[in-house]
Protein backbone atom coordinates (compact mmCIF):
# COMPACT_ATOMS: atom_id res chain seq x y z
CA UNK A 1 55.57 101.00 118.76
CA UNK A 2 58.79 101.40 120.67
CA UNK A 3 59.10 102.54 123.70
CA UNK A 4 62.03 104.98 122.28
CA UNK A 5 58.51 106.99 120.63
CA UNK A 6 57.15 108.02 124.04
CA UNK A 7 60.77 109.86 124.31
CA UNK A 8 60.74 111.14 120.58
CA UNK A 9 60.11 115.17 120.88
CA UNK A 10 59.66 114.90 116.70
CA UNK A 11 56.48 113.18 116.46
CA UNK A 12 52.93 114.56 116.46
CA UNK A 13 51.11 114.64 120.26
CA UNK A 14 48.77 111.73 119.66
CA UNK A 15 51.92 109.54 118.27
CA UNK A 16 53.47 110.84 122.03
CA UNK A 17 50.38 109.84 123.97
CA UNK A 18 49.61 106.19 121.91
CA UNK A 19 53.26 105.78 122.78
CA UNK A 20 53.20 105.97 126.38
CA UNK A 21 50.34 103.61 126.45
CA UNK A 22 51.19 101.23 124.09
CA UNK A 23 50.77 97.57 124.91
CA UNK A 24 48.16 95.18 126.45
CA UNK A 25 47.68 96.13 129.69
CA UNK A 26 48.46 99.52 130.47
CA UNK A 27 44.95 101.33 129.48
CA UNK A 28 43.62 98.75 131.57
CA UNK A 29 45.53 99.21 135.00
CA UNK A 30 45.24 103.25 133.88
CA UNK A 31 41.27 102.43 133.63
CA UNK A 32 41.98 100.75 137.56
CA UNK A 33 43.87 103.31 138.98
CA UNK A 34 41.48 105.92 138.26
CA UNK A 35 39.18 104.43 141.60
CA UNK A 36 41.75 104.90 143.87
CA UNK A 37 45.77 103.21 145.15
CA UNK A 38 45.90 99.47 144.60
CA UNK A 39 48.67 97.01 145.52
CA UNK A 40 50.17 94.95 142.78
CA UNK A 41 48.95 91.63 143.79
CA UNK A 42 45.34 93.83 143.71
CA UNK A 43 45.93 94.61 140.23
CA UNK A 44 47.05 90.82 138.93
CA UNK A 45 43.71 89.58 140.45
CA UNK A 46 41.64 92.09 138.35
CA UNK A 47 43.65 91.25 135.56
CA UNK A 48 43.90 87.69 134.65
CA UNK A 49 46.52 86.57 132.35
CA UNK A 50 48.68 89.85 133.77
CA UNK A 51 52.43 88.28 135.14
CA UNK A 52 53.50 89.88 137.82
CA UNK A 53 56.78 90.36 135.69
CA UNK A 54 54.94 92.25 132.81
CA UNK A 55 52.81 93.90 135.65
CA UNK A 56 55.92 95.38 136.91
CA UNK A 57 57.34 96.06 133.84
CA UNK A 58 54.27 98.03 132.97
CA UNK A 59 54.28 99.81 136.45
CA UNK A 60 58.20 101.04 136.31
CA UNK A 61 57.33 102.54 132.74
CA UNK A 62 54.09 104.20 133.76
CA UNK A 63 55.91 105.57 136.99
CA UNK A 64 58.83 106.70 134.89
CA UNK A 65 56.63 108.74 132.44
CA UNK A 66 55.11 110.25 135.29
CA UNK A 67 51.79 108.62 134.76
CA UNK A 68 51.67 106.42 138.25
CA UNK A 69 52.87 107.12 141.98
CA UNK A 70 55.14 104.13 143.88
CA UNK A 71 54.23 104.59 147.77
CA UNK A 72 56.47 102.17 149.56
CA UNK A 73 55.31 101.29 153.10
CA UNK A 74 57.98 101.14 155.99
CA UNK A 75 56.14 97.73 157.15
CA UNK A 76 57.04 93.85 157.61
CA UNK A 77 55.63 92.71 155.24
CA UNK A 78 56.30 95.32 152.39
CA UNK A 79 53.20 97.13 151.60
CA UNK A 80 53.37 99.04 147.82
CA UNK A 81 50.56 100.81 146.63
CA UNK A 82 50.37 102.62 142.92
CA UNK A 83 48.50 105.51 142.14
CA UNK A 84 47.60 107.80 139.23
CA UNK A 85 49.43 111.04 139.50
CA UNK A 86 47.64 114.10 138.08
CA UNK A 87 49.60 113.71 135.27
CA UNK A 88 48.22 110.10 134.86
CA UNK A 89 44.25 111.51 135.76
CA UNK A 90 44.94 113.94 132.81
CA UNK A 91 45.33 111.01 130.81
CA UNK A 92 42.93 108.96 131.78
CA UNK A 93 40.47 112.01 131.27
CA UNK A 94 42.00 112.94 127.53
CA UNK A 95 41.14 108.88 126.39
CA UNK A 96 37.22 108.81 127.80
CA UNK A 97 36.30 109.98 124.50
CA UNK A 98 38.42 107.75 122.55
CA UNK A 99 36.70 105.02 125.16
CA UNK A 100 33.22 106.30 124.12
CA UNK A 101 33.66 105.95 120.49
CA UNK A 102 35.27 102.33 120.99
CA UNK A 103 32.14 100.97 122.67
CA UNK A 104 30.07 102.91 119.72
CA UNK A 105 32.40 100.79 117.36
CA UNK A 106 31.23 97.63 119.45
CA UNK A 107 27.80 98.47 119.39
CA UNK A 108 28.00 98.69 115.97
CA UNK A 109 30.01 95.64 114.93
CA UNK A 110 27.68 93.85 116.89
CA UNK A 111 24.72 95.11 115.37
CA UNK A 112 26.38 94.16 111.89
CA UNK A 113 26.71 90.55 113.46
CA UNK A 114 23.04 90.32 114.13
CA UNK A 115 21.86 91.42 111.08
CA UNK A 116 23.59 89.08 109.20
């Protein structure tokens, strides 16, 4: 999906909301967020295999659709946190369900596995 469909005002609401999520990492640093601010380097630890050019890719589009919050520290060295906005807890609230039923699907796939 393109990032143009998270713009798109003609497409149905869960089109909107897959749209603004869309891509490896960003229901994952959503699913960190949720505990509280965390600095960027923070966030690369927890997530191995995360660049910190992809990380900040991700970042700038979650702050631009008004999902995270840049805090930019006045400090030597530069101190940047991230944090969900409420927009962004909303979110993270509206896909617990869909979480739910993905680890049913995993319990269930696995059972399948076992039995075979």
């Amino acid at each position: 999906m393109t990032r143009s469909r998270a713009q798109d005002l003609n497409v149905c609401g869960v089109t909107a909301a897959i749209a603004v999520i869309d891509g490896k990492w960003k229901t994952a640093l959503l699913w960190l967020l949720e505990s509280g601010p965390r600095r960027p380097g923070e966030l690369r630890r927890q997530l191995p295999g995360l660049t910190e050019k992809v990380l900040t890719q991700a970042l700038r589009e979650m702050e631009g659709d008004g999902l995270v919050h840049r805090e930019a520290y006045e400090v030597l060295p530069l101190k940047t946190e991230y944090s969900l906005t409420t927009f962004g807890r909303d979110l993270a609230e509206a896909l617990a369900p869909l979480s739910d039923w993905g680890h049913r699907r995993l319990d269930k796939l696995a059972e399948a596995r076992t039995a075979s």
